[in-house]
PDB file of N, CA and C in Angstrom:
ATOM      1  N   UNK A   1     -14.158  10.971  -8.244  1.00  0.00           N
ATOM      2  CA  UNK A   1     -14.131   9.801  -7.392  1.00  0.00           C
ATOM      3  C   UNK A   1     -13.189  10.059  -6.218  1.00  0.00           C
ATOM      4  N   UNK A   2     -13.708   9.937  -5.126  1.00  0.00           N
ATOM      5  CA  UNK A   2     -12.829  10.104  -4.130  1.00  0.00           C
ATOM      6  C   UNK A   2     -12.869   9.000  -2.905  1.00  0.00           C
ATOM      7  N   UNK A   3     -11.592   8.773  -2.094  1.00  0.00           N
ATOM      8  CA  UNK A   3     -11.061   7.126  -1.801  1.00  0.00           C
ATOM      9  C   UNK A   3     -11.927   7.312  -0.266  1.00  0.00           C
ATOM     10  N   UNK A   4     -11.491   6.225   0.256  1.00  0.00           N
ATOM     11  CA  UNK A   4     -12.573   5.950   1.536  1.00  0.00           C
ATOM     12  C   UNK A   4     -11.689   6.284   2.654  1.00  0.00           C
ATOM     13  N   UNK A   5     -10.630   6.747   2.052  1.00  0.00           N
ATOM     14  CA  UNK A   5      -9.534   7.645   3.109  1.00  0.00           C
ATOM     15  C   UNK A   5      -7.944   7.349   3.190  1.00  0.00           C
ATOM     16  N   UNK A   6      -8.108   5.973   3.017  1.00  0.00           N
ATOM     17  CA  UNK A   6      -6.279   5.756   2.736  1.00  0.00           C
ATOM     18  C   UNK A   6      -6.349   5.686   1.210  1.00  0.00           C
ATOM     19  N   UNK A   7      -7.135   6.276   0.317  1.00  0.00           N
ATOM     20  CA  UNK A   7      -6.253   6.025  -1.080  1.00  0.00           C
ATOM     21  C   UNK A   7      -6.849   7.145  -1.608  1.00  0.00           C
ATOM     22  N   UNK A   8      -6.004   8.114  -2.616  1.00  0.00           N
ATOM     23  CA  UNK A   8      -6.540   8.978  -3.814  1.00  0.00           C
ATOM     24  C   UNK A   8      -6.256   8.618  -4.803  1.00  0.00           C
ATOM     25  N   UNK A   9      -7.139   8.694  -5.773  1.00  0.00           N
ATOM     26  CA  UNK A   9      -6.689   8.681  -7.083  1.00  0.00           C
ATOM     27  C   UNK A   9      -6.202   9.985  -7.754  1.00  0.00           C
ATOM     28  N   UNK A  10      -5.273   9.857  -9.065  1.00  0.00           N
ATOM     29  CA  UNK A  10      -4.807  11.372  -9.392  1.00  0.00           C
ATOM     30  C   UNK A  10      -5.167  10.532 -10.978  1.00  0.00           C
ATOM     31  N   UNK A  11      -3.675  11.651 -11.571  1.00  0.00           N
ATOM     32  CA  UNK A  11      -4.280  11.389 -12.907  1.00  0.00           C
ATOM     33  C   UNK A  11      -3.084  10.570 -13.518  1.00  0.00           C
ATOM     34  N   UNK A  12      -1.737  10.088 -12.572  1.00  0.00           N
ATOM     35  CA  UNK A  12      -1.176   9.134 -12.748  1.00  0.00           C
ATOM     36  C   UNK A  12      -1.456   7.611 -12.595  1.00  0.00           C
ATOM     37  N   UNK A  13      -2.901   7.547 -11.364  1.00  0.00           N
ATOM     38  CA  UNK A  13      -2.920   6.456 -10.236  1.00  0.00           C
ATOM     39  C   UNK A  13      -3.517   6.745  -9.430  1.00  0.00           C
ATOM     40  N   UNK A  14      -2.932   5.884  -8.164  1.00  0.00           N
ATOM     41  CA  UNK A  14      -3.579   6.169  -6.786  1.00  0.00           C
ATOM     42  C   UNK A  14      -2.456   6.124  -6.342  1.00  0.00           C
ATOM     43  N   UNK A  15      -2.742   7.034  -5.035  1.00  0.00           N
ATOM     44  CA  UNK A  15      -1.517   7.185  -3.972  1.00  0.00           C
ATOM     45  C   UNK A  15      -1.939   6.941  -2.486  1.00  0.00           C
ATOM     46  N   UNK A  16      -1.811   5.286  -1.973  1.00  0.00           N
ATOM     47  CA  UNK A  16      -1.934   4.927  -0.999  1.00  0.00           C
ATOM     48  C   UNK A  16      -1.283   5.255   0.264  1.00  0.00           C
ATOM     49  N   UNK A  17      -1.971   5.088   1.187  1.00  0.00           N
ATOM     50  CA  UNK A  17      -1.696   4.880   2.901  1.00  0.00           C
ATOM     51  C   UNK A  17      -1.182   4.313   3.292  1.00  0.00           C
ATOM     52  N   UNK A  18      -0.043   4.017   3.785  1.00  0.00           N
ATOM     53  CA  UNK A  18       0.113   2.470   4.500  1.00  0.00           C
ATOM     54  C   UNK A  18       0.826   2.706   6.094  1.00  0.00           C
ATOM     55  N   UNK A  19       0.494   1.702   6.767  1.00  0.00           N
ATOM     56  CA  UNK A  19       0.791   1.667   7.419  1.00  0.00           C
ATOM     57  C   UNK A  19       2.049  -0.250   7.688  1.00  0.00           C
ATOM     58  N   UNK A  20       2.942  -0.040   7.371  1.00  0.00           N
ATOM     59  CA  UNK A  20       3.576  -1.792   7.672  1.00  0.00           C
ATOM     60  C   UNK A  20       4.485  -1.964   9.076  1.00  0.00           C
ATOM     61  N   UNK A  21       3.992  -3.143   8.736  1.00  0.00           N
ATOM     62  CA  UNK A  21       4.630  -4.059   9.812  1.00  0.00           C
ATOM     63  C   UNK A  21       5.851  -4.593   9.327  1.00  0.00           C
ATOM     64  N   UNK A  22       6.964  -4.898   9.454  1.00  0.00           N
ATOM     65  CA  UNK A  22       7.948  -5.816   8.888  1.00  0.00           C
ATOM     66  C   UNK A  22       8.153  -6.925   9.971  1.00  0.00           C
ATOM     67  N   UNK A  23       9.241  -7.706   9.530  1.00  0.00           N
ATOM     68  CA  UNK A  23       9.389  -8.842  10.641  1.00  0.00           C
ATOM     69  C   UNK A  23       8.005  -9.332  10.755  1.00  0.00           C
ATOM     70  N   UNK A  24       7.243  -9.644  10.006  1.00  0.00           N
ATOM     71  CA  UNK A  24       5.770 -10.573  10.724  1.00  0.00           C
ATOM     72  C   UNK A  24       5.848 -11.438  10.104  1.00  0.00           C
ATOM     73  N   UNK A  25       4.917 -12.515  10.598  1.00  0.00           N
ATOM     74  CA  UNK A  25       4.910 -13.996   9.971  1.00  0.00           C
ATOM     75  C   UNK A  25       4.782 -14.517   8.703  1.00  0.00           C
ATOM     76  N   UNK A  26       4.116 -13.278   7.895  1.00  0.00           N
ATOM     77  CA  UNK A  26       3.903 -13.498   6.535  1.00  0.00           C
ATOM     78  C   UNK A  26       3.677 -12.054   5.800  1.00  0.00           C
ATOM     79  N   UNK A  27       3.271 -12.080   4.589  1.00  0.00           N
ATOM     80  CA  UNK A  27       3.005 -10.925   3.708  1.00  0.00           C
ATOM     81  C   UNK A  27       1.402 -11.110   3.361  1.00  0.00           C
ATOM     82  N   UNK A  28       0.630  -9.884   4.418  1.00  0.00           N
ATOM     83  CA  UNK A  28      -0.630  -9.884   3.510  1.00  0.00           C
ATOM     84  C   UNK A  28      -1.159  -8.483   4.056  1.00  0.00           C
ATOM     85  N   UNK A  29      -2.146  -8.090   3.449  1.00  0.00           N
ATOM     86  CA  UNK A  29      -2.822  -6.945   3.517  1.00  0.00           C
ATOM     87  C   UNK A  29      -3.841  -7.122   4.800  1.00  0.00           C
ATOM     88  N   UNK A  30      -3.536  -6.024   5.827  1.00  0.00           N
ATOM     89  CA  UNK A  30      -4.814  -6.744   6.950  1.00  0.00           C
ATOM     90  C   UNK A  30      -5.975  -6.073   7.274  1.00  0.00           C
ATOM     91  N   UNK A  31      -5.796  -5.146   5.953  1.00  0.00           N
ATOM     92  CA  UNK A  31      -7.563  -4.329   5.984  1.00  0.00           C
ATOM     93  C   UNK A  31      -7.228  -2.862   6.274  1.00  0.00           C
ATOM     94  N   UNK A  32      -8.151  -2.240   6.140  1.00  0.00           N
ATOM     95  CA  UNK A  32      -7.786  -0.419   7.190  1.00  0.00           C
ATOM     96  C   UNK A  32      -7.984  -0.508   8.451  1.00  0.00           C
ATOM     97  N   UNK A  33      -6.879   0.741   9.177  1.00  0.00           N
ATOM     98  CA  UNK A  33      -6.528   0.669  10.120  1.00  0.00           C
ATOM     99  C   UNK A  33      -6.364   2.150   9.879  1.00  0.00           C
ATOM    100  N   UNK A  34      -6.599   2.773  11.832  1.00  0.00           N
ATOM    101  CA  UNK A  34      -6.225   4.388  12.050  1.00  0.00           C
ATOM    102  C   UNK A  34      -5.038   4.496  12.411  1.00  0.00           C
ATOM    103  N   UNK A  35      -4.555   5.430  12.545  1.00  0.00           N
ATOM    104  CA  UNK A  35      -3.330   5.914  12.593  1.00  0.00           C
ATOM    105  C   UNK A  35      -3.493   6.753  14.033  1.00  0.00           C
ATOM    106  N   UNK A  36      -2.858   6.983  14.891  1.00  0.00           N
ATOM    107  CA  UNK A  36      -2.559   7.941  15.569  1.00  0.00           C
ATOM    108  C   UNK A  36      -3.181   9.321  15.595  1.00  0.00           C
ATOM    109  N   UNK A  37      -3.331   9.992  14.262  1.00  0.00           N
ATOM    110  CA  UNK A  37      -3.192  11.269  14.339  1.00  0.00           C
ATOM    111  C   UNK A  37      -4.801  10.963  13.661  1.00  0.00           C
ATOM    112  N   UNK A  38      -5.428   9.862  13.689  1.00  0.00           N
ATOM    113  CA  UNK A  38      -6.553   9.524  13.136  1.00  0.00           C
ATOM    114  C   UNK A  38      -6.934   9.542  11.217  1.00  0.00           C
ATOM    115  N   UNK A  39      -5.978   9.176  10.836  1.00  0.00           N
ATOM    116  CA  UNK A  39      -5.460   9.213   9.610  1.00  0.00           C
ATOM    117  C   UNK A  39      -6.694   7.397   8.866  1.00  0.00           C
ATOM    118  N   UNK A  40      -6.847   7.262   8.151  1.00  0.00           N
ATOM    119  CA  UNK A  40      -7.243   5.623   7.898  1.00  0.00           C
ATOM    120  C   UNK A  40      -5.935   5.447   6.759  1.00  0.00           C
ATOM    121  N   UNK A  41      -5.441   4.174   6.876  1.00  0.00           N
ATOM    122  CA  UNK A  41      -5.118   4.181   5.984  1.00  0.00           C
ATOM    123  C   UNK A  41      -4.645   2.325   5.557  1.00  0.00           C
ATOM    124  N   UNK A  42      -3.838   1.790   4.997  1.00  0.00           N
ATOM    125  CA  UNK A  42      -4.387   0.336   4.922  1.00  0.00           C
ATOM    126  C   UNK A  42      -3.148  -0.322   5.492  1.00  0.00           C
ATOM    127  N   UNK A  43      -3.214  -1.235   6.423  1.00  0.00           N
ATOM    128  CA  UNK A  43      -2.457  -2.135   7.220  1.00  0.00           C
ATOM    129  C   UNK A  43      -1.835  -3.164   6.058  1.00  0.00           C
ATOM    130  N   UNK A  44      -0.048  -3.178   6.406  1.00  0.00           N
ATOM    131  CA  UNK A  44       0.695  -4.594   5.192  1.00  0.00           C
ATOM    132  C   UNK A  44       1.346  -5.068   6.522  1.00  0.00           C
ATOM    133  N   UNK A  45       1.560  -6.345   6.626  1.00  0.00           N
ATOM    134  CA  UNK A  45       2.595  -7.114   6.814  1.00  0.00           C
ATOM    135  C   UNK A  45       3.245  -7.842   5.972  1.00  0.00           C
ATOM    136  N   UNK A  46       4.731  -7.351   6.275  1.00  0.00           N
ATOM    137  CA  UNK A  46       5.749  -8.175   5.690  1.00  0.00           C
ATOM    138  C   UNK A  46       6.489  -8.811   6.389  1.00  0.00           C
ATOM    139  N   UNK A  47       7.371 -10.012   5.908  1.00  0.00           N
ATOM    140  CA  UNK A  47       7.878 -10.717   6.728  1.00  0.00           C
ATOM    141  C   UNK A  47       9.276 -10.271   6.477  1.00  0.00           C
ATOM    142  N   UNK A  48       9.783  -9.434   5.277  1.00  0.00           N
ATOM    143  CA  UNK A  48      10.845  -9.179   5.457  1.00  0.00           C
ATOM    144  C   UNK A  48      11.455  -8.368   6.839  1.00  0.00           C
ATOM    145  N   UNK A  49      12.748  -7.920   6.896  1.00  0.00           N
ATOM    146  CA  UNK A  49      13.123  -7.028   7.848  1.00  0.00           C
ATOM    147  C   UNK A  49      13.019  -5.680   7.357  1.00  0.00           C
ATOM    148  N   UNK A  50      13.312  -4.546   8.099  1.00  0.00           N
ATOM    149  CA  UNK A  50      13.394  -3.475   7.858  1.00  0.00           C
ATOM    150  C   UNK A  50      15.001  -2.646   7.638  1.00  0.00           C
ATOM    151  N   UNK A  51      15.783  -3.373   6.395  1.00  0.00           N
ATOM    152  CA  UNK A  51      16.733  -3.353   6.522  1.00  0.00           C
ATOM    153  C   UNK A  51      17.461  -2.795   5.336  1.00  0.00           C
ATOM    154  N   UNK A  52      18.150  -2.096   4.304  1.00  0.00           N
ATOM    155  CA  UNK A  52      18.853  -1.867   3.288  1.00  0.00           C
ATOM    156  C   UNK A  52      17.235  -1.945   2.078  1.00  0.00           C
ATOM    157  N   UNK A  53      16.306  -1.341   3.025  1.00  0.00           N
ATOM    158  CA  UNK A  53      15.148  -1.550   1.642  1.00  0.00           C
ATOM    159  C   UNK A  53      14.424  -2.897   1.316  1.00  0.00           C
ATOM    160  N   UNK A  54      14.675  -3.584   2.285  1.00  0.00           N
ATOM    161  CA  UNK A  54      13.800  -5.097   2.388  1.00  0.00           C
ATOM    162  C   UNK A  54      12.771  -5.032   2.098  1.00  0.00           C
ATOM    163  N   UNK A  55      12.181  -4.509   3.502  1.00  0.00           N
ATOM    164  CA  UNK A  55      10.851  -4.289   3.745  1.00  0.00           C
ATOM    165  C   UNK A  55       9.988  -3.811   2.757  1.00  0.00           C
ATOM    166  N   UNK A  56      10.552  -2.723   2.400  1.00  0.00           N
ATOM    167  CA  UNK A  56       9.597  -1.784   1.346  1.00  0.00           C
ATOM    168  C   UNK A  56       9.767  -2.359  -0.411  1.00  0.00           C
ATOM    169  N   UNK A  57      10.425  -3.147  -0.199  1.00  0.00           N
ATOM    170  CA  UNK A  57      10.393  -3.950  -1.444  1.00  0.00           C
ATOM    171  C   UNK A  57       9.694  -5.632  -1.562  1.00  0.00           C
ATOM    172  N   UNK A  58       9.383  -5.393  -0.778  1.00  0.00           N
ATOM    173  CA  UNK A  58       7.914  -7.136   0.214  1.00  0.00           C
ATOM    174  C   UNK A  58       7.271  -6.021  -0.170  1.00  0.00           C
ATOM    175  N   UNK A  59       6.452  -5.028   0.380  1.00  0.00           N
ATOM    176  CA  UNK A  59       5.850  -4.192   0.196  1.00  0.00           C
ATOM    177  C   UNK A  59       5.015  -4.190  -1.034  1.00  0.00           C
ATOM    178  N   UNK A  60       6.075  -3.424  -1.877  1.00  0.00           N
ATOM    179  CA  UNK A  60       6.122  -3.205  -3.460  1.00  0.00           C
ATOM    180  C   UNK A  60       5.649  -4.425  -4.393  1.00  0.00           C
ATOM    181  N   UNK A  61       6.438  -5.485  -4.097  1.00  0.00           N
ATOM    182  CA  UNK A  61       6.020  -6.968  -4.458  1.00  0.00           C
ATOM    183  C   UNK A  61       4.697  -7.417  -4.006  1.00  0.00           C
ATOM    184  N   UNK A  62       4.188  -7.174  -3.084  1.00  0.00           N
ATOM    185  CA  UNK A  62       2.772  -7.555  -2.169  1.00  0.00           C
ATOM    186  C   UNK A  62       1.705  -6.940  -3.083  1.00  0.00           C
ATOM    187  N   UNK A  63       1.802  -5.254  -3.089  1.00  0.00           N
ATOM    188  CA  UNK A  63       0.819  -4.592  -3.526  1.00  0.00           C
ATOM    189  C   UNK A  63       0.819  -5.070  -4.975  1.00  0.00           C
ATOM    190  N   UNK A  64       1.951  -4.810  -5.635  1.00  0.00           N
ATOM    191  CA  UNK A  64       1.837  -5.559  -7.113  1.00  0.00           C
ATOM    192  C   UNK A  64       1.070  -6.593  -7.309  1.00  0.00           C
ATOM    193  N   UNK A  65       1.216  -7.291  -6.641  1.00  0.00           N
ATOM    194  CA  UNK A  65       0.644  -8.873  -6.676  1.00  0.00           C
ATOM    195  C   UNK A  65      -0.885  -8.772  -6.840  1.00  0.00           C
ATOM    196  N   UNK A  66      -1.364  -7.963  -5.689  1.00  0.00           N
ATOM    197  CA  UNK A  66      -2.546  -7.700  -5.219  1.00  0.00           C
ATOM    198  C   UNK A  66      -3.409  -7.246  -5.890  1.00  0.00           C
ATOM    199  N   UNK A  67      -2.568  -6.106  -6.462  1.00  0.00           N
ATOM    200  CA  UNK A  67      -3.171  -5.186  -7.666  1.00  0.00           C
ATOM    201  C   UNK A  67      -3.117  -5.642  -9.133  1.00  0.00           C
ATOM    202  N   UNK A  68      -2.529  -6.219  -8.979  1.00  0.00           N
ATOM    203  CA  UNK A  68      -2.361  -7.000 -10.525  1.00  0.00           C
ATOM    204  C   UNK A  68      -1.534  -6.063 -11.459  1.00  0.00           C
ATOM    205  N   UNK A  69      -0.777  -5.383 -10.961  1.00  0.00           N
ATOM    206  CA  UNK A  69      -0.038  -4.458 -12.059  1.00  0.00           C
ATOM    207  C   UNK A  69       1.853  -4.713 -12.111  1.00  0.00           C
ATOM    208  N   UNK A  70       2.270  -4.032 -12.521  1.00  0.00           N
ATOM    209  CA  UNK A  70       3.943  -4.609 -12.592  1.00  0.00           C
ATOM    210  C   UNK A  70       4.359  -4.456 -10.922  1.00  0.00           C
ATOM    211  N   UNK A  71       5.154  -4.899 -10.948  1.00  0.00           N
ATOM    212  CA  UNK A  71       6.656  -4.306  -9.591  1.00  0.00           C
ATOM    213  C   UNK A  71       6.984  -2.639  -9.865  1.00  0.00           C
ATOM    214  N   UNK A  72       7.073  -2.809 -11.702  1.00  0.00           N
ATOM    215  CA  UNK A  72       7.574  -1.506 -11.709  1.00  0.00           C
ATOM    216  C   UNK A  72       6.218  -0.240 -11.392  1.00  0.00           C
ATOM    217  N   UNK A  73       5.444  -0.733 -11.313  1.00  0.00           N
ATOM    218  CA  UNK A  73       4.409   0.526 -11.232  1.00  0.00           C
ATOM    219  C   UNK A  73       3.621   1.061  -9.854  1.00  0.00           C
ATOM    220  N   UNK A  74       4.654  -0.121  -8.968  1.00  0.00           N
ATOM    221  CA  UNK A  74       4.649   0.737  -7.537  1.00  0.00           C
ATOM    222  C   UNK A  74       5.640   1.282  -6.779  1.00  0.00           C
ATOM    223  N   UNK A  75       5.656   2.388  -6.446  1.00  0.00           N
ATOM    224  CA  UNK A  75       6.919   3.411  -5.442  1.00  0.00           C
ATOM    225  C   UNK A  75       6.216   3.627  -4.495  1.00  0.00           C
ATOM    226  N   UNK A  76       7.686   3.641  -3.784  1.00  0.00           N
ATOM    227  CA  UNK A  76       7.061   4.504  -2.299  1.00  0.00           C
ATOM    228  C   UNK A  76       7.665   5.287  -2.543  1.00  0.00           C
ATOM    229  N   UNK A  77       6.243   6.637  -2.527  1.00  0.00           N
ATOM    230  CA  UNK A  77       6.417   8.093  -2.652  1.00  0.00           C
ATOM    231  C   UNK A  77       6.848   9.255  -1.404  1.00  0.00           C
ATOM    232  N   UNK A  78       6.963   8.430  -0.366  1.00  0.00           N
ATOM    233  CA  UNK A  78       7.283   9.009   0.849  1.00  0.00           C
ATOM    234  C   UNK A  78       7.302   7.868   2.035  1.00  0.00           C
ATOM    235  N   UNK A  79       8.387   8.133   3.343  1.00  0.00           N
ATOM    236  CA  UNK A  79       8.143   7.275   4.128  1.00  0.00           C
ATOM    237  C   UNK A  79       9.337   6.295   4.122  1.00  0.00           C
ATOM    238  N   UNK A  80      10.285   6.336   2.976  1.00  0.00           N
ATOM    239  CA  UNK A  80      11.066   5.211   2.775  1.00  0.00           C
ATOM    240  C   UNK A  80      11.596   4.672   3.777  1.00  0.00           C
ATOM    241  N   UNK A  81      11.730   5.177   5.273  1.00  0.00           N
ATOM    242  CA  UNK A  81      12.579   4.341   6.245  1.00  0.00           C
ATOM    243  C   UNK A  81      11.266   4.034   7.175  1.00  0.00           C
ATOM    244  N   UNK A  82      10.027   4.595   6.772  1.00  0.00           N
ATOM    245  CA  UNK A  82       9.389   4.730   8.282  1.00  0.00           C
ATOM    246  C   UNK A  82       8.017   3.466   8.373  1.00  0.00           C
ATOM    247  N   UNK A  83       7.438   3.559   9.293  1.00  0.00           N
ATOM    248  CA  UNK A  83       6.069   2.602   9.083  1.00  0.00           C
ATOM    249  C   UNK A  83       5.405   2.632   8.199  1.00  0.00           C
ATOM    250  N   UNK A  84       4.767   4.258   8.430  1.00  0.00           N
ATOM    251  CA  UNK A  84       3.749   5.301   7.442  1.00  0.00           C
ATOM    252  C   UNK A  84       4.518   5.333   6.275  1.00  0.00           C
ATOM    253  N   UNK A  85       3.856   5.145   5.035  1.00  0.00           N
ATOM    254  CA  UNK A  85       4.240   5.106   3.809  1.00  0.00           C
ATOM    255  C   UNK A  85       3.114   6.009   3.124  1.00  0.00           C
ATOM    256  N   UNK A  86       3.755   6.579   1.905  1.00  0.00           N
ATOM    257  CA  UNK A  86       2.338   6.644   0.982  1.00  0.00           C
ATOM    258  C   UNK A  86       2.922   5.928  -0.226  1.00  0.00           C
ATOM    259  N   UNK A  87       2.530   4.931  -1.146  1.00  0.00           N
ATOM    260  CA  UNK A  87       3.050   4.234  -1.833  1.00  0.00           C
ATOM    261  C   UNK A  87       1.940   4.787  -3.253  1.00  0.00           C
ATOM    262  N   UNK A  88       2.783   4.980  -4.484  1.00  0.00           N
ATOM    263  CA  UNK A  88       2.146   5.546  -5.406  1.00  0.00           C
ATOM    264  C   UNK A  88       2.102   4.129  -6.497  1.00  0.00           C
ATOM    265  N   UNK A  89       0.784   4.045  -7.154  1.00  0.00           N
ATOM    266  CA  UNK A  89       0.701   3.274  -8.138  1.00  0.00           C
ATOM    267  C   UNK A  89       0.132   3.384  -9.495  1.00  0.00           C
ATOM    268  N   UNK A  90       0.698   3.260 -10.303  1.00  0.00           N
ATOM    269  CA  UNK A  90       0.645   4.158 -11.786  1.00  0.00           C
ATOM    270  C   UNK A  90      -0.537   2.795 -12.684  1.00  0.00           C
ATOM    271  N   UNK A  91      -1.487   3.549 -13.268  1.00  0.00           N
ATOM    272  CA  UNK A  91      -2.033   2.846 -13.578  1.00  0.00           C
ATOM    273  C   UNK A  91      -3.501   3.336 -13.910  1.00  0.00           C
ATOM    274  N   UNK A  92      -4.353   3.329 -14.463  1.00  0.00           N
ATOM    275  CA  UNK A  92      -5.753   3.510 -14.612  1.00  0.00           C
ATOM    276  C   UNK A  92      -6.287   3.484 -13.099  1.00  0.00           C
ATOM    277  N   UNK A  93      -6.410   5.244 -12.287  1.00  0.00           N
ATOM    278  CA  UNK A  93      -6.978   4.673 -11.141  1.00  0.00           C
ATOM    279  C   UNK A  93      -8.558   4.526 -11.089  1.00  0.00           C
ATOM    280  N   UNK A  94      -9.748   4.259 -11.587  1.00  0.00           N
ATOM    281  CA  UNK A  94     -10.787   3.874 -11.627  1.00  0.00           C
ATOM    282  C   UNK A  94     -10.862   2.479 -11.458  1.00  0.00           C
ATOM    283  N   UNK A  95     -10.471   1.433 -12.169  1.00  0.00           N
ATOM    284  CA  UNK A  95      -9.654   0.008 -12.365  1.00  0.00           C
ATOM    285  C   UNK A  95      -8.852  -0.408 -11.045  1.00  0.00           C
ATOM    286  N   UNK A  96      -8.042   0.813 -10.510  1.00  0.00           N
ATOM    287  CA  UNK A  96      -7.033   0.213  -9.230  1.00  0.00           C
ATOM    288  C   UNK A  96      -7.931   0.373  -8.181  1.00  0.00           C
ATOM    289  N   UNK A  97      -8.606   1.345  -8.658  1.00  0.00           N
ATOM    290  CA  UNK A  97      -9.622   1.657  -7.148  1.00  0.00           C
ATOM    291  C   UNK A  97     -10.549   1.054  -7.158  1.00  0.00           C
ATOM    292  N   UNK A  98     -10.673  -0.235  -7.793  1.00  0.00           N
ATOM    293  CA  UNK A  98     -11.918  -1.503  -7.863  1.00  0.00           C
ATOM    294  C   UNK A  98     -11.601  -2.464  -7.361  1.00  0.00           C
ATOM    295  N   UNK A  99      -9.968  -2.301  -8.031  1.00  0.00           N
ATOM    296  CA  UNK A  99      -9.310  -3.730  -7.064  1.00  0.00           C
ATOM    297  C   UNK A  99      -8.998  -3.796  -5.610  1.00  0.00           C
ATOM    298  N   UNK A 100      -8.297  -2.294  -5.113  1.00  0.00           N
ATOM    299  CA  UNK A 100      -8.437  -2.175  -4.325  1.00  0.00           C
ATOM    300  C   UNK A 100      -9.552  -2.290  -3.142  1.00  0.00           C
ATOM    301  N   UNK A 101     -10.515  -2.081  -3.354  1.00  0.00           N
ATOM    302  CA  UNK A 101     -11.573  -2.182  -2.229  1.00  0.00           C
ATOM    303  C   UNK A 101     -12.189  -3.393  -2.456  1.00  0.00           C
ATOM    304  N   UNK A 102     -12.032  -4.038  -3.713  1.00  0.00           N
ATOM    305  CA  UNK A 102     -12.146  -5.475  -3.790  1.00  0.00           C
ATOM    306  C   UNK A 102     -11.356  -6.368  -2.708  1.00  0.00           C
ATOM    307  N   UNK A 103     -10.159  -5.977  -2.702  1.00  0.00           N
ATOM    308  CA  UNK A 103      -9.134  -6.459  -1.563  1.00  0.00           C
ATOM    309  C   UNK A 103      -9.464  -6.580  -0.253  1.00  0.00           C
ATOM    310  N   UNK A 104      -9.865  -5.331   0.344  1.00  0.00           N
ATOM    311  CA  UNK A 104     -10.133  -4.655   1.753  1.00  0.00           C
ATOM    312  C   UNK A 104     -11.517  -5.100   2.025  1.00  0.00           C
ATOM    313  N   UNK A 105     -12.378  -4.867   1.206  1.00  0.00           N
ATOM    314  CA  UNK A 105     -14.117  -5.795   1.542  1.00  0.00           C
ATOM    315  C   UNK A 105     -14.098  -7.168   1.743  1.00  0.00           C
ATOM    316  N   UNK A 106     -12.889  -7.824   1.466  1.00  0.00           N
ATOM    317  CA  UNK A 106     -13.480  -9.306   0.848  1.00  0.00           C
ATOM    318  C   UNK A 106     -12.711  -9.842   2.047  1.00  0.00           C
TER     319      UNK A 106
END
């Protein structure tokens, strides 16, 4: 099974794309989006700041939510200070990768 470009699955999970916003009006997922270097990968806004780990913990809390799995079973696997993230999520990825594009289609 292979992802529609911002997500792989492995044999821990999936290891997402992201691209966030902080400081925005609210916390939600705003679909895929390219990147610069022509990358896809999936657009978050958070309303936290980008500050002592705010942000990326709106983040963490968001996707959890979304995904239906713990707080604890999402990291950011790279990216920790920057926009671009890849955020890893532990979990049955066949199952995450249902919810996921459940998310992004709907």
């Amino acid at each position: 099974m292979a992802g529609p470009g911002f997500y792989r699955p492995g044999p821990e999970g999936l290891s997402l794309l992201v691209r966030v916003t902080p400081n925005a009006g609210r916390d939600s997922l705003e679909g895929i989006g390219i990147d610069g270097d022509g990358r896809c990968l999936l657009r978050v806004r958070v309303s936290a700041v980008p500050d002592k780990g705010k942000a990326n913990a709106a983040v963490i809390a968001l996707l959890a939510k979304a995904l239906r799995v713990p707080r604890s079973a999402v990291t950011v696997a790279s990216g920790e200070t920057a926009r671009s993230k890849t955020i890893a999520v532990a979990g049955n990825a066949v199952e995450l990768a249902r919810r996921l594009e459940a998310l992004v289609s709907g």
